[in-house]
C-alpha atoms as a PDB file:
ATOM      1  CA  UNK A   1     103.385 108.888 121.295  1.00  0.00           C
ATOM      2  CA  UNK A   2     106.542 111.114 121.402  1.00  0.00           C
ATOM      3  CA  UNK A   3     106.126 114.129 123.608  1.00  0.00           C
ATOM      4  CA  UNK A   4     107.225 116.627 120.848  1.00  0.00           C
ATOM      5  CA  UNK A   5     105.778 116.146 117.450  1.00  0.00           C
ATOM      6  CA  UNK A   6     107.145 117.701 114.670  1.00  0.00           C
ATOM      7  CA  UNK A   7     104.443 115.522 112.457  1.00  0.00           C
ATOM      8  CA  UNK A   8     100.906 115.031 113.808  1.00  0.00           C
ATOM      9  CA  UNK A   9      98.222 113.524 111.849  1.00  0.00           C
ATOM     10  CA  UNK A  10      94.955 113.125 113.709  1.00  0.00           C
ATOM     11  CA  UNK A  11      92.056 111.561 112.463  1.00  0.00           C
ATOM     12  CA  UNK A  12      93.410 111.278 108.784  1.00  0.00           C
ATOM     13  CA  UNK A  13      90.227 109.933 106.193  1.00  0.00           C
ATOM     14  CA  UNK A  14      90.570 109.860 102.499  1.00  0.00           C
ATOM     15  CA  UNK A  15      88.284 108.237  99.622  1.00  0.00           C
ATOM     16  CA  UNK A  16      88.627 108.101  96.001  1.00  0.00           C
ATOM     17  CA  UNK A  17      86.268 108.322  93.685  1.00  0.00           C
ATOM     18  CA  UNK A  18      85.855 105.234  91.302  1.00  0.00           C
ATOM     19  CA  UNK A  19      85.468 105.272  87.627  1.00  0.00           C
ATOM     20  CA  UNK A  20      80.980 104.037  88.133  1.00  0.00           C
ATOM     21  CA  UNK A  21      81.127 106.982  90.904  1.00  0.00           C
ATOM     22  CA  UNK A  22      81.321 104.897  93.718  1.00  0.00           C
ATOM     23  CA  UNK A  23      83.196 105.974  96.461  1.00  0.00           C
ATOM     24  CA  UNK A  24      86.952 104.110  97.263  1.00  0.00           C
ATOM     25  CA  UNK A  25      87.845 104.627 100.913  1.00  0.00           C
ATOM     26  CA  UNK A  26      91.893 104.443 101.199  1.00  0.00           C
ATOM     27  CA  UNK A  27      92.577 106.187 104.760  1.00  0.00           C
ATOM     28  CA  UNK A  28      90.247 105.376 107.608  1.00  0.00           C
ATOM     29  CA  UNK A  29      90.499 107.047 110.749  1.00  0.00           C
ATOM     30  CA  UNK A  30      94.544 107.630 110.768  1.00  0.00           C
ATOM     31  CA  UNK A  31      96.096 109.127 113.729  1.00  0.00           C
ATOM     32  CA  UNK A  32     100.448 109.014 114.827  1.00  0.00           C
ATOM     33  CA  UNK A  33     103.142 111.725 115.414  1.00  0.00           C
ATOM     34  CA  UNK A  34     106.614 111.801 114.858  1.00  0.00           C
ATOM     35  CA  UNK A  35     109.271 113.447 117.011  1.00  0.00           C
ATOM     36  CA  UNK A  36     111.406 116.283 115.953  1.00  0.00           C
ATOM     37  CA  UNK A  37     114.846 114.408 114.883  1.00  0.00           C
ATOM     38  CA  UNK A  38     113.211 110.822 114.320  1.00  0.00           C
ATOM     39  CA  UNK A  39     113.131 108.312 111.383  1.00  0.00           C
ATOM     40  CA  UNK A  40     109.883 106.454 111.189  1.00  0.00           C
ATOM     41  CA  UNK A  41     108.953 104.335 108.312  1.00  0.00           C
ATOM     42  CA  UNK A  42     106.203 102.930 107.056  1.00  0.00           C
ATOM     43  CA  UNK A  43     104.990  99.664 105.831  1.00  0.00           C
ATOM     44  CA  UNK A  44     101.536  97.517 104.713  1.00  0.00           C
ATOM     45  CA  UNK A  45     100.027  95.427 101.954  1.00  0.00           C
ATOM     46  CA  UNK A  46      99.649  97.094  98.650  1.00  0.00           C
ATOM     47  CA  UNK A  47      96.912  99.185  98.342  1.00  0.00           C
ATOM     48  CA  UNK A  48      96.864 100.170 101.796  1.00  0.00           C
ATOM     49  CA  UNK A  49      97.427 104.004 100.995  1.00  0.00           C
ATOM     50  CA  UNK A  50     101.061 104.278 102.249  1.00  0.00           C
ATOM     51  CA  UNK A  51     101.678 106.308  98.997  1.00  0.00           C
ATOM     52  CA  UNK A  52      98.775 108.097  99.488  1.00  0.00           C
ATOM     53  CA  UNK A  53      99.886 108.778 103.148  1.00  0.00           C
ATOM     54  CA  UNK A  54     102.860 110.405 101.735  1.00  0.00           C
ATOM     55  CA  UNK A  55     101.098 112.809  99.474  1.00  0.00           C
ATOM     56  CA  UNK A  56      98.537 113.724 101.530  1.00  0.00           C
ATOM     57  CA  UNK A  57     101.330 114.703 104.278  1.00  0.00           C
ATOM     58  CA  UNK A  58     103.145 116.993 101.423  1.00  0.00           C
ATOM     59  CA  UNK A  59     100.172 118.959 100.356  1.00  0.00           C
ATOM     60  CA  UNK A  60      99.796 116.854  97.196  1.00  0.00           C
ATOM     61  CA  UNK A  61      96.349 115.665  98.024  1.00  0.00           C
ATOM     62  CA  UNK A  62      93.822 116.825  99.622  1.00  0.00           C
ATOM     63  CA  UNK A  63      92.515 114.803 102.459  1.00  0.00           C
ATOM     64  CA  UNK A  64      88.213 113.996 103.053  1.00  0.00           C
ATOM     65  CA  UNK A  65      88.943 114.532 106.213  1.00  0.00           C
ATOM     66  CA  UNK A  66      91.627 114.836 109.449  1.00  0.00           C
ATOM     67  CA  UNK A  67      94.127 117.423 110.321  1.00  0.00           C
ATOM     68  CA  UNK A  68      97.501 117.629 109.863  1.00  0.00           C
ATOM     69  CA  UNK A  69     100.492 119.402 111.279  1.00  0.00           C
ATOM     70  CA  UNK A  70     103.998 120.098 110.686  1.00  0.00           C
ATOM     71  CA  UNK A  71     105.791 121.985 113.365  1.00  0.00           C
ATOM     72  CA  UNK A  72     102.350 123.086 114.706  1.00  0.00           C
ATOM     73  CA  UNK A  73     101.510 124.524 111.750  1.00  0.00           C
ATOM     74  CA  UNK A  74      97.919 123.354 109.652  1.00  0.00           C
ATOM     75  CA  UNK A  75      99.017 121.740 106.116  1.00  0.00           C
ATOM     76  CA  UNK A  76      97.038 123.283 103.974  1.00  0.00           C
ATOM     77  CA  UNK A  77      98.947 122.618 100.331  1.00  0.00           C
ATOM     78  CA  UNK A  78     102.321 122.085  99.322  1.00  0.00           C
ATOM     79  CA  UNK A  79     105.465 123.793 101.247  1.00  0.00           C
ATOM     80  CA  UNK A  80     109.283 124.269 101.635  1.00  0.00           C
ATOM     81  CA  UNK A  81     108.630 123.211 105.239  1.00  0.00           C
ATOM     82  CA  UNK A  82     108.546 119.422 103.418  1.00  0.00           C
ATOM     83  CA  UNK A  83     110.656 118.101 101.255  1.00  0.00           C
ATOM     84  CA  UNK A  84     109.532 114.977  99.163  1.00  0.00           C
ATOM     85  CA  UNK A  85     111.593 112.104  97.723  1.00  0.00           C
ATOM     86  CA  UNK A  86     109.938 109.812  95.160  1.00  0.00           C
ATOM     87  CA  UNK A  87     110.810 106.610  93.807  1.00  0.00           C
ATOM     88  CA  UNK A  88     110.483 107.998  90.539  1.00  0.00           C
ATOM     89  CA  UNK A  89     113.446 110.682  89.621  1.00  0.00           C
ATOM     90  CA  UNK A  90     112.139 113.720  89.326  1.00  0.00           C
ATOM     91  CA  UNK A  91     115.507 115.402  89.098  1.00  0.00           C
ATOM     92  CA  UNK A  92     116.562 117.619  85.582  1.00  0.00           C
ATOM     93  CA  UNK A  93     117.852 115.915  82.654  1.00  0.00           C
ATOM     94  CA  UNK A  94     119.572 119.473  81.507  1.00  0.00           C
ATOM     95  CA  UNK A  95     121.267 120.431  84.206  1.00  0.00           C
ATOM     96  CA  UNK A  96     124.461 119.385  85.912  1.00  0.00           C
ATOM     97  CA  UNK A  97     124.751 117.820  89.616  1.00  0.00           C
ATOM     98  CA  UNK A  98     125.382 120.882  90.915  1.00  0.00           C
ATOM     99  CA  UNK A  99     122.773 122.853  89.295  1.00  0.00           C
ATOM    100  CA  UNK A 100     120.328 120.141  90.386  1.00  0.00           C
ATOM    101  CA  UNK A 101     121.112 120.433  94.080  1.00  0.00           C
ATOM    102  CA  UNK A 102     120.891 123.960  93.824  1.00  0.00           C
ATOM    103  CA  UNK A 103     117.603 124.308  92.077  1.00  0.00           C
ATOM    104  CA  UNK A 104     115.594 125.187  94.871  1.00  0.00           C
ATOM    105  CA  UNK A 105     118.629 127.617  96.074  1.00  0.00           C
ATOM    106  CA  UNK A 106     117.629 129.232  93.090  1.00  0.00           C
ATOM    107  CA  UNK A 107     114.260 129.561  93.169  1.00  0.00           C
ATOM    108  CA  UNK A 108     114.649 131.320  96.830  1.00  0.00           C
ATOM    109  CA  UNK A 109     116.976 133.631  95.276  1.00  0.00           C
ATOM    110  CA  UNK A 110     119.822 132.767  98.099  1.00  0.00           C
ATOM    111  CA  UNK A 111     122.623 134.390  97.018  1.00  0.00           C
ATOM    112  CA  UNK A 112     125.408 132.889  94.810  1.00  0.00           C
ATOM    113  CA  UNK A 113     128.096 132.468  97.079  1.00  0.00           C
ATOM    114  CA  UNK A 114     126.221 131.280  99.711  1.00  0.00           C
ATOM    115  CA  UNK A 115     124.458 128.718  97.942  1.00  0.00           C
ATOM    116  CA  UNK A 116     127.523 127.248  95.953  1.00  0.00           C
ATOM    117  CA  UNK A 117     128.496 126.647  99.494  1.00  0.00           C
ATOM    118  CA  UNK A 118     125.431 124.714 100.235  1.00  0.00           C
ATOM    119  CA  UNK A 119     125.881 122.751  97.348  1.00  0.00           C
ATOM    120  CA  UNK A 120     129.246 121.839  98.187  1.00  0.00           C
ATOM    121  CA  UNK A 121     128.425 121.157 101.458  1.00  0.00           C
ATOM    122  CA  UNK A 122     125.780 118.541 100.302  1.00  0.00           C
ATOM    123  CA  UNK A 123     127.919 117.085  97.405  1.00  0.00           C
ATOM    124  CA  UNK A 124     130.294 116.172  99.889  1.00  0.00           C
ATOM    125  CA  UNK A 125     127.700 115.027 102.235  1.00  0.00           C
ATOM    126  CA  UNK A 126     125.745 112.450  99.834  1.00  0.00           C
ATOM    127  CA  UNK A 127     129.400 111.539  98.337  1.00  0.00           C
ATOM    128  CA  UNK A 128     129.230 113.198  95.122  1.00  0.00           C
ATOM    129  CA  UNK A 129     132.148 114.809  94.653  1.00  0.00           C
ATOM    130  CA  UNK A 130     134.002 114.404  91.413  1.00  0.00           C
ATOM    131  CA  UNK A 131     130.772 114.463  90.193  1.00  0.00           C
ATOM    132  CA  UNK A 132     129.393 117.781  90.426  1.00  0.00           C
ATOM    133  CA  UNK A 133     129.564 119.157  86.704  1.00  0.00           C
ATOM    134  CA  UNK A 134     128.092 115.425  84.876  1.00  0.00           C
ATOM    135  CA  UNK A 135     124.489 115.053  83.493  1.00  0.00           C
ATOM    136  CA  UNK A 136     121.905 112.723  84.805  1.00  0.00           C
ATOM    137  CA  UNK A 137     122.664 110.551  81.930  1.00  0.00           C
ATOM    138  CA  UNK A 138     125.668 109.723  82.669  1.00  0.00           C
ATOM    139  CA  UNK A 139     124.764 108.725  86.391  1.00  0.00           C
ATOM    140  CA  UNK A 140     123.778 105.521  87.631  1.00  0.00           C
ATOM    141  CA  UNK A 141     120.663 105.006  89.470  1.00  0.00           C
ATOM    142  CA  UNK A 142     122.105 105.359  92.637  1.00  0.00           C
ATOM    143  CA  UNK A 143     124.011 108.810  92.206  1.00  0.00           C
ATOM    144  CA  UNK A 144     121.046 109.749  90.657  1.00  0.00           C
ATOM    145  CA  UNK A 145     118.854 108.715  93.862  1.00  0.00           C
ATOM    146  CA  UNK A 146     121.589 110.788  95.719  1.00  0.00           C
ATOM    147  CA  UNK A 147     120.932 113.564  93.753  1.00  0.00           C
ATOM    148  CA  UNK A 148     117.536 113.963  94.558  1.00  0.00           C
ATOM    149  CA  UNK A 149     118.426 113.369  98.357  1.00  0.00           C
ATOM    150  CA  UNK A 150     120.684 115.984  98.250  1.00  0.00           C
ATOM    151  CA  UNK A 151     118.816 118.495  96.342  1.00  0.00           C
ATOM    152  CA  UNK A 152     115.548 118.108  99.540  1.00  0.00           C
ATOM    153  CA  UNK A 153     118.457 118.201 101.988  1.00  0.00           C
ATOM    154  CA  UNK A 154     119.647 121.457 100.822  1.00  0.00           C
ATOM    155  CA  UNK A 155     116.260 123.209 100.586  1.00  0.00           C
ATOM    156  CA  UNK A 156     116.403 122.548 104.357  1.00  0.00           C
ATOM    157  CA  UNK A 157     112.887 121.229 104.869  1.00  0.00           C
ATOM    158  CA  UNK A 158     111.550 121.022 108.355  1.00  0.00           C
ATOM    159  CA  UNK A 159     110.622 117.223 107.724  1.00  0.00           C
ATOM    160  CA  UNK A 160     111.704 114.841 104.915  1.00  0.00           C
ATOM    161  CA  UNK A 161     108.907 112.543 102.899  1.00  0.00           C
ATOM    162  CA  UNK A 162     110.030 109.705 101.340  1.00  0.00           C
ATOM    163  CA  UNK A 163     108.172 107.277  99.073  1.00  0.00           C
ATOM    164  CA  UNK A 164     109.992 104.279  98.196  1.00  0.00           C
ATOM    165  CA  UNK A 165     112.819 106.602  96.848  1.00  0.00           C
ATOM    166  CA  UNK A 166     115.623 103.258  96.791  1.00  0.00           C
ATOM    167  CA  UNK A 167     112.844 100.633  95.295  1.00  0.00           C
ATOM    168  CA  UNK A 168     114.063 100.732  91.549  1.00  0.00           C
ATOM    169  CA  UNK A 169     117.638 100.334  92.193  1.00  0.00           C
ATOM    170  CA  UNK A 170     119.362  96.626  92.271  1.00  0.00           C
ATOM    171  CA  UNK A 171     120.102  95.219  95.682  1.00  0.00           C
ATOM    172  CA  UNK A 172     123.690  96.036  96.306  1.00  0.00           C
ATOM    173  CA  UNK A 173     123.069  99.839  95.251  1.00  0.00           C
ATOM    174  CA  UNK A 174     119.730  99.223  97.498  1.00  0.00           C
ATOM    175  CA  UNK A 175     122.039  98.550 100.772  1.00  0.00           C
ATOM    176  CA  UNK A 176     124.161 101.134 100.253  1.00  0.00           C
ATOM    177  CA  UNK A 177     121.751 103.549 100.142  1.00  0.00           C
ATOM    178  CA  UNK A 178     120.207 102.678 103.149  1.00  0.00           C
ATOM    179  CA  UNK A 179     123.217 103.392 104.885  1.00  0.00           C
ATOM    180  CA  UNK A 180     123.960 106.405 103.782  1.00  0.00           C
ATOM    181  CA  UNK A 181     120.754 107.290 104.729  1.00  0.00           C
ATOM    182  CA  UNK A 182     121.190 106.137 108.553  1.00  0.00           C
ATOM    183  CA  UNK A 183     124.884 108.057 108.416  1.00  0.00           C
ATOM    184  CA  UNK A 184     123.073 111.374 106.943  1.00  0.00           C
ATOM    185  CA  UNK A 185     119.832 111.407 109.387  1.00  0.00           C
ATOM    186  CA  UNK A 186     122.216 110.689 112.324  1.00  0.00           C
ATOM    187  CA  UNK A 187     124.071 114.052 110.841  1.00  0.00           C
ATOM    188  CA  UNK A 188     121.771 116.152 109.742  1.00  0.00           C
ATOM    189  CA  UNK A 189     118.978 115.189 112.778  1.00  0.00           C
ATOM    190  CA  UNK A 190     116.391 115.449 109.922  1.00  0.00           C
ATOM    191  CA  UNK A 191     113.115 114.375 110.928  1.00  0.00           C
ATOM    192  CA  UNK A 192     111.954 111.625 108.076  1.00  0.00           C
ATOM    193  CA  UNK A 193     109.159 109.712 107.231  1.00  0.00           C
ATOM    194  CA  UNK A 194     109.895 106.951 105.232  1.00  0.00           C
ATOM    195  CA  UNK A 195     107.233 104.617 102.749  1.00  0.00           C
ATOM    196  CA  UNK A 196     108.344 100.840 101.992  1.00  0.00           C
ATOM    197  CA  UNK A 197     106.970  97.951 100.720  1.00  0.00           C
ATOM    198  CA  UNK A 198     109.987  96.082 102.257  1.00  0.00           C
ATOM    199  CA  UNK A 199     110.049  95.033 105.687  1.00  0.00           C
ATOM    200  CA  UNK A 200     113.439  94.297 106.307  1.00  0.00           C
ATOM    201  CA  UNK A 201     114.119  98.112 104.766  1.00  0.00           C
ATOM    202  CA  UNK A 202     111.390  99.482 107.510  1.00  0.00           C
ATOM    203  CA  UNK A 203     113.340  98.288 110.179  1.00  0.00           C
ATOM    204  CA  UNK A 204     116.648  98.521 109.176  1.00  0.00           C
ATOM    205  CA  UNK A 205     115.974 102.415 108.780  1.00  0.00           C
ATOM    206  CA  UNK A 206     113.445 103.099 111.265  1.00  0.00           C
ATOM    207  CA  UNK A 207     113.515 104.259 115.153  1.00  0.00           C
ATOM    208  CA  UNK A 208     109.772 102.977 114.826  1.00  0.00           C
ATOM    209  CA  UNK A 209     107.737 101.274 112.012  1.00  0.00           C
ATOM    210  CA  UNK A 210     103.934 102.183 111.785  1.00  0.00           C
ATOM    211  CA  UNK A 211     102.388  99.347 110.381  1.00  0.00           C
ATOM    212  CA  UNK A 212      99.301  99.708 108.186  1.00  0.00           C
ATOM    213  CA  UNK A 213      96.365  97.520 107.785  1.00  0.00           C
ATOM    214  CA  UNK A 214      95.017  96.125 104.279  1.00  0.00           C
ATOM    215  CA  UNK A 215      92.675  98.971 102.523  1.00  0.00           C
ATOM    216  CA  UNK A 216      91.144 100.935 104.303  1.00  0.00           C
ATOM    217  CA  UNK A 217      94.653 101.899 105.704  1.00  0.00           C
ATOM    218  CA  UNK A 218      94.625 102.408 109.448  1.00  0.00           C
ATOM    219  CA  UNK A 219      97.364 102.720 112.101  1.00  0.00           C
ATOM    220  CA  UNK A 220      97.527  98.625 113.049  1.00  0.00           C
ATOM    221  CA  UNK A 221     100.890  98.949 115.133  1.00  0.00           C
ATOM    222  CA  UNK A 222     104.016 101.502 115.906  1.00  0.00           C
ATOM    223  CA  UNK A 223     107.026  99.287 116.359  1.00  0.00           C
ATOM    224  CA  UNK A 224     109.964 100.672 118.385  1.00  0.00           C
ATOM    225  CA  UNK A 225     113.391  99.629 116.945  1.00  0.00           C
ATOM    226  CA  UNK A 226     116.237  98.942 119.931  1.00  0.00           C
ATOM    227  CA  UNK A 227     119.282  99.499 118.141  1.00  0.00           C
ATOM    228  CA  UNK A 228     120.662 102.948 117.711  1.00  0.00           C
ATOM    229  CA  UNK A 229     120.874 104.389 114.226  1.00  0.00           C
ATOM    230  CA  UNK A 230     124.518 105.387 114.135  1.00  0.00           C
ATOM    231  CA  UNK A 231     124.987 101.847 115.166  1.00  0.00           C
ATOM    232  CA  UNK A 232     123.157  99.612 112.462  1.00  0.00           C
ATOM    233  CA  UNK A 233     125.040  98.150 109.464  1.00  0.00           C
ATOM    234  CA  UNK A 234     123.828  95.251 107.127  1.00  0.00           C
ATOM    235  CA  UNK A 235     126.987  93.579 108.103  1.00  0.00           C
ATOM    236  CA  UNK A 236     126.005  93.731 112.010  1.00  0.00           C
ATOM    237  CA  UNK A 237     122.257  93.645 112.383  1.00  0.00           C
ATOM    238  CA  UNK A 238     121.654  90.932 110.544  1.00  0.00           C
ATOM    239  CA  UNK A 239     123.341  88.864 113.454  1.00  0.00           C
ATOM    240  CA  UNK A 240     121.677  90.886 115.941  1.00  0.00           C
ATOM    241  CA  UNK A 241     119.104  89.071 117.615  1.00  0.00           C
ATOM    242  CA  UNK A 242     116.895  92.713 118.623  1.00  0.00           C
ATOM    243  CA  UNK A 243     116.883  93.551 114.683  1.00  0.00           C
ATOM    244  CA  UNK A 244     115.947  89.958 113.725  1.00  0.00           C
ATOM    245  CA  UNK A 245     113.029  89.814 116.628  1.00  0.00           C
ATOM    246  CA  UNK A 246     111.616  93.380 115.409  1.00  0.00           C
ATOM    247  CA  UNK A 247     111.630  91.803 111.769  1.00  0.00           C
ATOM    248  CA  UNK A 248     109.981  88.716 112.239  1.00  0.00           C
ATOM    249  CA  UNK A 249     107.591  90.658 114.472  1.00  0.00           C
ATOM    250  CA  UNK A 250     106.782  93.179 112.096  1.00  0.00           C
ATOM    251  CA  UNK A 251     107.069  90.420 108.352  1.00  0.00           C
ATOM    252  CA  UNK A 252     104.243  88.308 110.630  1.00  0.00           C
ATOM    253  CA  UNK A 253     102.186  91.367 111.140  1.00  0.00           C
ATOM    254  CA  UNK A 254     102.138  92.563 107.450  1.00  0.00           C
ATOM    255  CA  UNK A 255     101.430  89.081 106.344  1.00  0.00           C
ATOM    256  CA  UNK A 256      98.617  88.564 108.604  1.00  0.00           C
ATOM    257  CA  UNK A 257      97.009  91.613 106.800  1.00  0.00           C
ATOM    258  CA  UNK A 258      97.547  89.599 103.541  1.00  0.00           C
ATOM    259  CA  UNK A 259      96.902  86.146 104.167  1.00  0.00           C
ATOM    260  CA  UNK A 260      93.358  84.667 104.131  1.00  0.00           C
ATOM    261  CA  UNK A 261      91.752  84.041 107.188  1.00  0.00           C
ATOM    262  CA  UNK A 262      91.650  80.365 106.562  1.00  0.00           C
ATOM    263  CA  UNK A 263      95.529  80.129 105.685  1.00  0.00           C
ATOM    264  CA  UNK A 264      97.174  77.535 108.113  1.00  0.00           C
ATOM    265  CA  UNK A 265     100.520  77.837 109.758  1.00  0.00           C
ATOM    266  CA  UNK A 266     102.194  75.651 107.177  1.00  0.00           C
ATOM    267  CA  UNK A 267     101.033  78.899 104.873  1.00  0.00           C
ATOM    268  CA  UNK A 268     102.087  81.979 107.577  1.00  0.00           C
ATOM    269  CA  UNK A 269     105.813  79.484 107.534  1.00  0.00           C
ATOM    270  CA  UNK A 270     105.827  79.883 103.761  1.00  0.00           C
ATOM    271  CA  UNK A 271     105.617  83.361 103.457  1.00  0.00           C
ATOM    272  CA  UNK A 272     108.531  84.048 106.763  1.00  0.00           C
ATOM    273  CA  UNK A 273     110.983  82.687 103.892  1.00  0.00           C
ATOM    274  CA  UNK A 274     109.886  85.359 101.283  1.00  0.00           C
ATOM    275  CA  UNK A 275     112.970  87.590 101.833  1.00  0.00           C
ATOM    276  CA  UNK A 276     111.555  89.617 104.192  1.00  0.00           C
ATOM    277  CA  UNK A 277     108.880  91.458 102.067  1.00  0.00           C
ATOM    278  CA  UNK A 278     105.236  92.282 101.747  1.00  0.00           C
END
């Protein structure tokens, strides 16, 4: 575990509560940190309460049981210490670019000048400019997705929460996303916990993928990732032999939480050509 955790969850338990009353348990038993300044994702089977994870670590949901921490300090509900990106946009139709970055500026009442610098500082950042004064309709999903990035970036959250935020965009707009999200951690040193359903994603991104088990989701695996962040491109890694042994490593893992016990290799084979996800 790293030495200085700027998330700790300790043992984290959750249930829902079924329709006929029964009892659902999602979380069992989850325990991991993640140090001040790194980019750890996270990946499982459906159902494995990755999501849930995620909302339980913003204040969103309560959890059964567990503690958690950010910065050393008990989560108790929903704060500007996190900053959550979902996969579905949750930025405003009525307002501008700018106006959307700034929107938590607002509501903290910084002053004027000093947030319009903010905001220019992150429009530049997220490459937005040019854009600053157009609508979220006349975005496409990928400006919008940098929107919202750059609207939790300039609240200044301790630690950044991310649930799937690049899944509904096509595949080019997908990679270049996840680049600009490598260049802007390695800039902003933003510590970021990251929820994917894709494998090669987890480890494209991550210093270190926590791997889940099928429901009830607990910690199976932390995978380190050997290649530095500011030096990873899709055009590099995917002839570098340490990202390609991490991914197989970490696709076999996932599947083995998803295949019958009775599958045989020809079946485990199968599923290594499914483009890298779970």
């Amino acid at each position: 575990m790293p030495a200085a955790a700027k998330i700790r969850v300790t043992g984290l338990c959750h249930h829902y509560r079924m329709d006929d009353g029964r009892q659902l348990l999602a979380l069992d038993d989850v325990s991991f940190e993640v140090a001040e300044g790194e980019l750890m994702t996270v990946v499982g089977p459906s159902g494995c309460g990755k999501s849930t994870l995620i909302h339980i670590i913003a204040g969103l949901v309560r959890p059964g049981s567990g503690e958690l921490r950010v910065d050393g300090q008990r989560v108790r509900g929903p704060g500007s210490d996190r900053g959550v990106v979902f996969q579905e946009l949750a930025i405003l139709p009525w307002r501008t670019v700018r106006r959307n970055i700034g929107h938590g500026l607002e509501i903290a009442r910084i002053p004027r000048a000093e947030r319009e610098r903010i905001v220019d500082h992150y429009v530049e950042l997220v490459g937005l400019h040019g854009f600053e004064d157009r609508y979220p309709h006349e975005l496409s999903g990928g400006m919008k997705q940098r929107v919202a990035v750059a609207r939790t970036l300039a609240a200044d959250p301790k630690v950044i929460l991310m649930d799937e935020p690049f899944a509904a965009v096509d595949a080019q707009t997908r990679i270049t996303l996840q680049e600009e999200l490598l260049r802007i951690s390695v800039v902003t040193k933003k510590t970021i916990l990251f929820v994917t359903h894709s494998v090669d994603e987890a480890v494209f991104l991550g210093d270190r993928v926590m791997i889940l088990t099928r429901r009830p989701g607990r910690v199976k695996e932390s995978v380190p990732v050997p290649l530095p962040r500011r030096e990873r491109s899709w055009d590099t890694v995917t002839r570098d032999a340490r990202f390609l042994t991490v991914r197989d490593h970490v696709l076999q893992s996932v599947r083995a939480e998803v295949t019958d016990a009775d599958a045989g290799p020809a079946s485990a084979a199968r599923g290594g050509a499914e483009h890298g996800r779970a």
